[in-house]
N, C-alpha and C. Protein backbone atom coordinates (compact mmCIF):
# COMPACT_ATOMS: atom_id res chain seq x y z
N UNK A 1 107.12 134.12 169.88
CA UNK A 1 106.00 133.70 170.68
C UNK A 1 106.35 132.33 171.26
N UNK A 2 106.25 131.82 172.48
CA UNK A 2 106.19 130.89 173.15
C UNK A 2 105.19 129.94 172.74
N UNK A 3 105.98 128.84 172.89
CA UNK A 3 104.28 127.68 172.67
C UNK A 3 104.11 127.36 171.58
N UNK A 4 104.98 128.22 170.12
CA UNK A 4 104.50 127.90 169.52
C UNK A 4 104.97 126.42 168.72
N UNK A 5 103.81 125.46 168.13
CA UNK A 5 103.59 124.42 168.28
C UNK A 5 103.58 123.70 166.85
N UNK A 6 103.19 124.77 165.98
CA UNK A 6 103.27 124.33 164.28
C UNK A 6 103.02 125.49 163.72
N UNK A 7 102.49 125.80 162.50
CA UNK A 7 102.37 126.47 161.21
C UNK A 7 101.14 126.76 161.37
N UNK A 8 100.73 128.72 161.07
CA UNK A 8 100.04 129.06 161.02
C UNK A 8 99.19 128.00 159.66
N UNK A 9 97.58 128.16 159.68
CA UNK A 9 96.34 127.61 158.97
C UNK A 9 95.04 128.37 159.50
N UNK A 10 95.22 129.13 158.45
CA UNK A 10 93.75 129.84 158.56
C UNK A 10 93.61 130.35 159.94
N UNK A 11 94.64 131.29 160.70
CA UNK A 11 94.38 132.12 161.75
C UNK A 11 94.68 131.29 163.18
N UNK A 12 94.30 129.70 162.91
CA UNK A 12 94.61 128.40 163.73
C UNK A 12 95.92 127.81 163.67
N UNK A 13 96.41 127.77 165.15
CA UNK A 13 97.62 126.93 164.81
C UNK A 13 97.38 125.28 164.94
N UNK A 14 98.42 124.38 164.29
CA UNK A 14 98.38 123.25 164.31
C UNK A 14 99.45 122.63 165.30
N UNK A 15 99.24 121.38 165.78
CA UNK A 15 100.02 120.61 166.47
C UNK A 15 100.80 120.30 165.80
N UNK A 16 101.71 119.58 166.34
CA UNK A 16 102.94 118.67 165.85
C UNK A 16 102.51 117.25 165.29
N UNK A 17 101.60 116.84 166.46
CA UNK A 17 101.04 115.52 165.94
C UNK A 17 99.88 115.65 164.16
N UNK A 18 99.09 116.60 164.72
CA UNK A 18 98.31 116.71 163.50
C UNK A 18 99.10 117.07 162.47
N UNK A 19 100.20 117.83 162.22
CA UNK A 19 101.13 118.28 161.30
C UNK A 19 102.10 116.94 160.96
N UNK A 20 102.33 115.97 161.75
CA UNK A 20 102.96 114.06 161.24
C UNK A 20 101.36 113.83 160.48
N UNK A 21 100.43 113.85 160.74
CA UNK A 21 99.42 112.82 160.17
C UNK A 21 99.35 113.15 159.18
N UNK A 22 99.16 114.77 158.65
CA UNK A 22 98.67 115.56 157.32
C UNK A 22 100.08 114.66 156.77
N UNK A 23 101.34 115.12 156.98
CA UNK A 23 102.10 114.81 156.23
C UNK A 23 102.42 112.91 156.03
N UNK A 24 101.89 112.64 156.99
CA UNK A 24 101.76 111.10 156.36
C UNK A 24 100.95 110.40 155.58
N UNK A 25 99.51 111.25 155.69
CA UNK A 25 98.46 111.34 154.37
C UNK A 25 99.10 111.76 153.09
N UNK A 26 99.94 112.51 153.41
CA UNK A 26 100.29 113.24 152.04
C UNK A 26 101.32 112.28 151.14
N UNK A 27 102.19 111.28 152.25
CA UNK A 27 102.94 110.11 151.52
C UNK A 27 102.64 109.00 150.84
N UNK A 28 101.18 109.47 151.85
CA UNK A 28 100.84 108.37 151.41
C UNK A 28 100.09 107.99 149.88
N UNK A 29 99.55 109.17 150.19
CA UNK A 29 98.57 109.45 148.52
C UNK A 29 99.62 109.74 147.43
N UNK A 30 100.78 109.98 147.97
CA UNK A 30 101.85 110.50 146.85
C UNK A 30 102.24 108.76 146.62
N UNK A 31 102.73 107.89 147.45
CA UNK A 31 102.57 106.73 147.41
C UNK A 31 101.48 105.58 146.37
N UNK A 32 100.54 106.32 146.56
CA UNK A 32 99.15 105.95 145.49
C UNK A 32 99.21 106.08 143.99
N UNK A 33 99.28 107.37 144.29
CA UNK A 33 99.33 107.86 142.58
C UNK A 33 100.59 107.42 141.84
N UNK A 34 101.80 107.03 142.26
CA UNK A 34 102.71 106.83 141.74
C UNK A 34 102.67 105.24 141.82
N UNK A 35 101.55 104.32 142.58
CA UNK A 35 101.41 103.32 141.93
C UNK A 35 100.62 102.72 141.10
N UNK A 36 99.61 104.19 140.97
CA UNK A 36 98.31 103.88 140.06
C UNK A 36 98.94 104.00 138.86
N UNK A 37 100.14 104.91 138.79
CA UNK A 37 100.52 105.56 136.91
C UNK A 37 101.56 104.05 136.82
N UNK A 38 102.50 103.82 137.41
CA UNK A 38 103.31 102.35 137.15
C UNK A 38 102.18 101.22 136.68
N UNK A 39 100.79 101.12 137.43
CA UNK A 39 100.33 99.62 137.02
C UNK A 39 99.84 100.02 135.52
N UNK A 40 98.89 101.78 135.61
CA UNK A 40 98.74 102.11 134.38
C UNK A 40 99.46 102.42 132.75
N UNK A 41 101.36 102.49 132.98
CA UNK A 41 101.77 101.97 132.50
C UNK A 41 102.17 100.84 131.82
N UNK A 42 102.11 100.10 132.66
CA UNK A 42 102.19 98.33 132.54
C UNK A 42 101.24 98.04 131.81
N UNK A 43 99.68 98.43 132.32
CA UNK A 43 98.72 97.85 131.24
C UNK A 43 98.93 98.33 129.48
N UNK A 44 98.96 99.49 129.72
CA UNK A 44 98.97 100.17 128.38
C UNK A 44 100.13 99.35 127.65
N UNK A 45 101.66 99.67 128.28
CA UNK A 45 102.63 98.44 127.53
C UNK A 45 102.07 96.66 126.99
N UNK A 46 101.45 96.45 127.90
CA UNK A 46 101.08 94.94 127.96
C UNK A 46 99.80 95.39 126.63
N UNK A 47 98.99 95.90 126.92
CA UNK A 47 97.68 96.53 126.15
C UNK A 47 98.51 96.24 124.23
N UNK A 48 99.59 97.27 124.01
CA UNK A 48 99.99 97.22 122.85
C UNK A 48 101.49 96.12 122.80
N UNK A 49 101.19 95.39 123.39
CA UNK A 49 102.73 94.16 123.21
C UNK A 49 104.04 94.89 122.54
N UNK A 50 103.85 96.30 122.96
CA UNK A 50 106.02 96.61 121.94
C UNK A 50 106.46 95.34 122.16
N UNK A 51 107.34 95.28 121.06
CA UNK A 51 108.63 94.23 121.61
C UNK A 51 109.79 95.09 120.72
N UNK A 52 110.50 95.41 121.06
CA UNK A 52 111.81 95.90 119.92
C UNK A 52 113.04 94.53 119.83
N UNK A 53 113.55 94.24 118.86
CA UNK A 53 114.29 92.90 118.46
C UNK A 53 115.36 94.17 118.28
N UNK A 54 116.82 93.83 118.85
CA UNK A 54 117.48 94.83 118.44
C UNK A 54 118.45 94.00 117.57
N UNK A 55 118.87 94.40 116.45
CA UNK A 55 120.24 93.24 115.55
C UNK A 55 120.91 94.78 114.91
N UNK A 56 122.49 94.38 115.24
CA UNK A 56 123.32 95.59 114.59
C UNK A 56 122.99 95.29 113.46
N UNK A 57 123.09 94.60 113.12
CA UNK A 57 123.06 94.62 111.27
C UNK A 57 122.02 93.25 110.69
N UNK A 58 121.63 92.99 109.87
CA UNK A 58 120.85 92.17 109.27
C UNK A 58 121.77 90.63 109.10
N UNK A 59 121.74 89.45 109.39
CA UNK A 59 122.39 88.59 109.31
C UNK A 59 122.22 87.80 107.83
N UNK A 60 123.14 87.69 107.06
CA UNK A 60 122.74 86.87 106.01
C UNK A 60 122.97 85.45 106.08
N UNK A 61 121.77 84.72 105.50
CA UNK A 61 122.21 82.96 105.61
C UNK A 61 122.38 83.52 103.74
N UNK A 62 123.24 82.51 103.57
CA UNK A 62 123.41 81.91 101.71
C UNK A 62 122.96 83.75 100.67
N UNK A 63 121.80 83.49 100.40
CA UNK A 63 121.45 84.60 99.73
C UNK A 63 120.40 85.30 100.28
N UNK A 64 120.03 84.58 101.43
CA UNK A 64 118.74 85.02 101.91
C UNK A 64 119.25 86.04 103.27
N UNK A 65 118.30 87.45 103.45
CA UNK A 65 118.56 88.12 105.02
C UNK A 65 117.86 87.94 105.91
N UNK A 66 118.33 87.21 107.15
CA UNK A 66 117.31 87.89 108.40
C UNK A 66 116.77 89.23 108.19
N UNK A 67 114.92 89.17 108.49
CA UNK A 67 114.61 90.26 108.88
C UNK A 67 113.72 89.82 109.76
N UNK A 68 114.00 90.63 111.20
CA UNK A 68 113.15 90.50 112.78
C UNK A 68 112.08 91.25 112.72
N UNK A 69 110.58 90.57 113.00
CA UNK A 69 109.46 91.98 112.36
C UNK A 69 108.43 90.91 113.79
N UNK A 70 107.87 92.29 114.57
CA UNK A 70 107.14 91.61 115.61
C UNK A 70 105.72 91.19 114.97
N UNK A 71 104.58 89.92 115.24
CA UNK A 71 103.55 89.76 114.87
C UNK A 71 103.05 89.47 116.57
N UNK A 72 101.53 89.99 116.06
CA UNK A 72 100.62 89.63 117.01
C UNK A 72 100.09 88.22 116.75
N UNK A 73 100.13 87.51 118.16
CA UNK A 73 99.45 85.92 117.99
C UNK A 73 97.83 86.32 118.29
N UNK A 74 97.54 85.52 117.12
CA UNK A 74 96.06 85.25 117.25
C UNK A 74 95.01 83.85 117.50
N UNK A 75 94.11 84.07 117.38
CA UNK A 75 93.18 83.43 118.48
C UNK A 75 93.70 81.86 117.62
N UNK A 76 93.91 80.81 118.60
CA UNK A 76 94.22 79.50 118.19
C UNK A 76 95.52 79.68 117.95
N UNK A 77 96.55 80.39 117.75
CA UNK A 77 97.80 80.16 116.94
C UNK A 77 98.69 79.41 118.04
N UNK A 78 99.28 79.06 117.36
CA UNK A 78 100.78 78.54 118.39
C UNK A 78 102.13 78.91 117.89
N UNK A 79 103.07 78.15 118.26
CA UNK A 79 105.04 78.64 117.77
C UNK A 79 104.65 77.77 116.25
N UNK A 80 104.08 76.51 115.98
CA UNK A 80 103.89 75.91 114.88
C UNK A 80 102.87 76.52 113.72
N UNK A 81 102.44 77.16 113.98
CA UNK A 81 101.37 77.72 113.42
C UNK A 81 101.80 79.37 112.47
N UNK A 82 102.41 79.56 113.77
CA UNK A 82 103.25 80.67 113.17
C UNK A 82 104.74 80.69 112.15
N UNK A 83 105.09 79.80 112.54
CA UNK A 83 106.30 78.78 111.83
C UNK A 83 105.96 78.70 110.32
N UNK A 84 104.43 78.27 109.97
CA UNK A 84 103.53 77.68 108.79
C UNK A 84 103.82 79.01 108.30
N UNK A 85 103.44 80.23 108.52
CA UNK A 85 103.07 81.44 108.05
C UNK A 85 104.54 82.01 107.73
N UNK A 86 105.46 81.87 108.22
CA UNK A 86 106.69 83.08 107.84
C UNK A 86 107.40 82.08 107.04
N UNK A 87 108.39 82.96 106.46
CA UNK A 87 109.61 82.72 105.59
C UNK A 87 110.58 82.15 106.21
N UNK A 88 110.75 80.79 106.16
CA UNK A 88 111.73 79.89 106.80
C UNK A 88 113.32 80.12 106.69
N UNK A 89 112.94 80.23 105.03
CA UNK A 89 114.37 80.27 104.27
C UNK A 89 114.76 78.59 103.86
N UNK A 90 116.07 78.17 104.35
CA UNK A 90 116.24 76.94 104.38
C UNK A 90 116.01 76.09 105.95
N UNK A 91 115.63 76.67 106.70
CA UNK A 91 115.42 76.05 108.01
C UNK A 91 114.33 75.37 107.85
N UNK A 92 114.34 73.95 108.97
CA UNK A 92 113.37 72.99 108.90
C UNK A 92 112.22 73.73 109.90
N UNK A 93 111.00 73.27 109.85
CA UNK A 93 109.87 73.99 110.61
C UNK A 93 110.18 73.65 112.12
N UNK A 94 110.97 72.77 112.38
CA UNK A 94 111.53 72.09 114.23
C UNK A 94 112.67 73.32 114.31
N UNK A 95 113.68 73.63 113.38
CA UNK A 95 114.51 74.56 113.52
C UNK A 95 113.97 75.87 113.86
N UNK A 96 112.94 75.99 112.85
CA UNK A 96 112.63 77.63 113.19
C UNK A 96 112.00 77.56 114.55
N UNK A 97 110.96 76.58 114.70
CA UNK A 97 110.04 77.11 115.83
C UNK A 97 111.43 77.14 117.35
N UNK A 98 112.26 76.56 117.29
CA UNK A 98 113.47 76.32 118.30
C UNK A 98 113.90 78.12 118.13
N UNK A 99 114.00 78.54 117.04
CA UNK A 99 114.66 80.20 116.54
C UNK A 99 113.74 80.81 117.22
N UNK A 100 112.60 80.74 117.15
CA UNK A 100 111.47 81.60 117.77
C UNK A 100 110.82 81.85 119.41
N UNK A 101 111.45 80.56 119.80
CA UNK A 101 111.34 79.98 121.00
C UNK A 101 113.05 80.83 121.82
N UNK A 102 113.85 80.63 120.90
CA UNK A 102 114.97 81.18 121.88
C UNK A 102 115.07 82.77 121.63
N UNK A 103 114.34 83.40 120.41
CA UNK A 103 114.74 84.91 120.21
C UNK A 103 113.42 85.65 121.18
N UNK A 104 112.47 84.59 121.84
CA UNK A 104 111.43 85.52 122.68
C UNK A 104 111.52 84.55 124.12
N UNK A 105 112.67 84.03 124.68
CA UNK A 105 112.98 83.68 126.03
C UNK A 105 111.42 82.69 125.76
N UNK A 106 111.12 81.39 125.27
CA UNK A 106 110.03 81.10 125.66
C UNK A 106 110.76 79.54 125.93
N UNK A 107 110.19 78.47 126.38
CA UNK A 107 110.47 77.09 127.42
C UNK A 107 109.38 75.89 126.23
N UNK A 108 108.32 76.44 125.84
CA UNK A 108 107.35 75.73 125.37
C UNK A 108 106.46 76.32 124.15
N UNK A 109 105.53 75.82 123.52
CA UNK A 109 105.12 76.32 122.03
C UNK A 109 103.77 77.22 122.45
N UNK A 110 103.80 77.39 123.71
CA UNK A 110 102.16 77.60 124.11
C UNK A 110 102.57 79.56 124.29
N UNK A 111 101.96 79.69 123.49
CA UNK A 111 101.67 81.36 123.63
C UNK A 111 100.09 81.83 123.71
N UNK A 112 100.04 83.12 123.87
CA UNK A 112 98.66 83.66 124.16
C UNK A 112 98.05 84.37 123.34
N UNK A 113 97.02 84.24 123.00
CA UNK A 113 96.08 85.36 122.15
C UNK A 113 96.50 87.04 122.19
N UNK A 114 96.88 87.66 121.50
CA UNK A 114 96.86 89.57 122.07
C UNK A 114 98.54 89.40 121.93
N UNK A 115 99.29 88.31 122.39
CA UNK A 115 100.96 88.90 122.12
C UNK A 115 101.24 89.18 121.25
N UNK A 116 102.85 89.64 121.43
CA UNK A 116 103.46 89.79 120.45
C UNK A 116 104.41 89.36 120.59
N UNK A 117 105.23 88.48 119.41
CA UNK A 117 106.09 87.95 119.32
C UNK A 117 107.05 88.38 118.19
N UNK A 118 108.58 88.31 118.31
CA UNK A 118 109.36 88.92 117.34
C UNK A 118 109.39 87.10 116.53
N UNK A 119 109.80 87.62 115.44
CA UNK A 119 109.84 86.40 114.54
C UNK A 119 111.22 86.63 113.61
N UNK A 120 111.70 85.90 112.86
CA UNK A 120 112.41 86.00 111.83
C UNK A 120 112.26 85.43 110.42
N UNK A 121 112.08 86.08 108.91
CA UNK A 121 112.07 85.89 108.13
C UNK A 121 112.97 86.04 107.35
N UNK A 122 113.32 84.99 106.38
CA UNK A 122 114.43 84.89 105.84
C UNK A 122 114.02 85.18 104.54
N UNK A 123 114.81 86.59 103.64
CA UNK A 123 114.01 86.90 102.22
C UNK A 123 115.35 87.40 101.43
């Protein structure tokens, strides 16, 4: 048949132009949803703070082992605060919070309520 112009629809044929728009609606919403599930990912990750600490093997100081175990910071806490609470081992409380500061990429002692931070205890 001559003329013809697009893809049968319901007995109606379609244009060329209307057949670009459908399909640019269709990128576009495909566009959407695949950025609604990424941010909805993100929250949910951020929502439960994973952090995985990866160490081939357990490091020993003297008699004591590293063990990397993530904690959630809570309301008021800081790198010093948290420092107070874990197993130092023989490290000074300026040493560890420096250990804690470089095993979670952080610049300063100021963390947030809801994280999670990997830590190290020495047992």
């Amino acid at each position: 048949m001559f003329g013809n112009t697009g893809e049968k629809n319901g007995g109606e044929e379609m244009s060329r132009s209307e057949m670009r728009r459908i399909e640019k609606t269709n990128r576009t919403f495909a566009k959407l949803v695949l950025t609604a599930v990424i941010l909805f990912l993100l929250i949910i990750a951020a929502e439960h703070g994973t952090m995985t600490v990866l160490a081939e093997e357990p490091a020993v100081y003297g008699t004591k082992t590293a063990v990397y175990e993530s904690v959630k910071v809570g309301e008021g806490e800081d790198l010093e605060i948290i420092a107070d609470r874990c197993e130092r081992g023989e490290l000074s409380r300026e040493a560890y919070i420096e250990t804690l500061r470089r095993i979670n990429g952080l610049h300063g002692s100021r963390i947030h309520r809801g994280c999670w931070i990997a830590v190290v205890n020495y047992r």
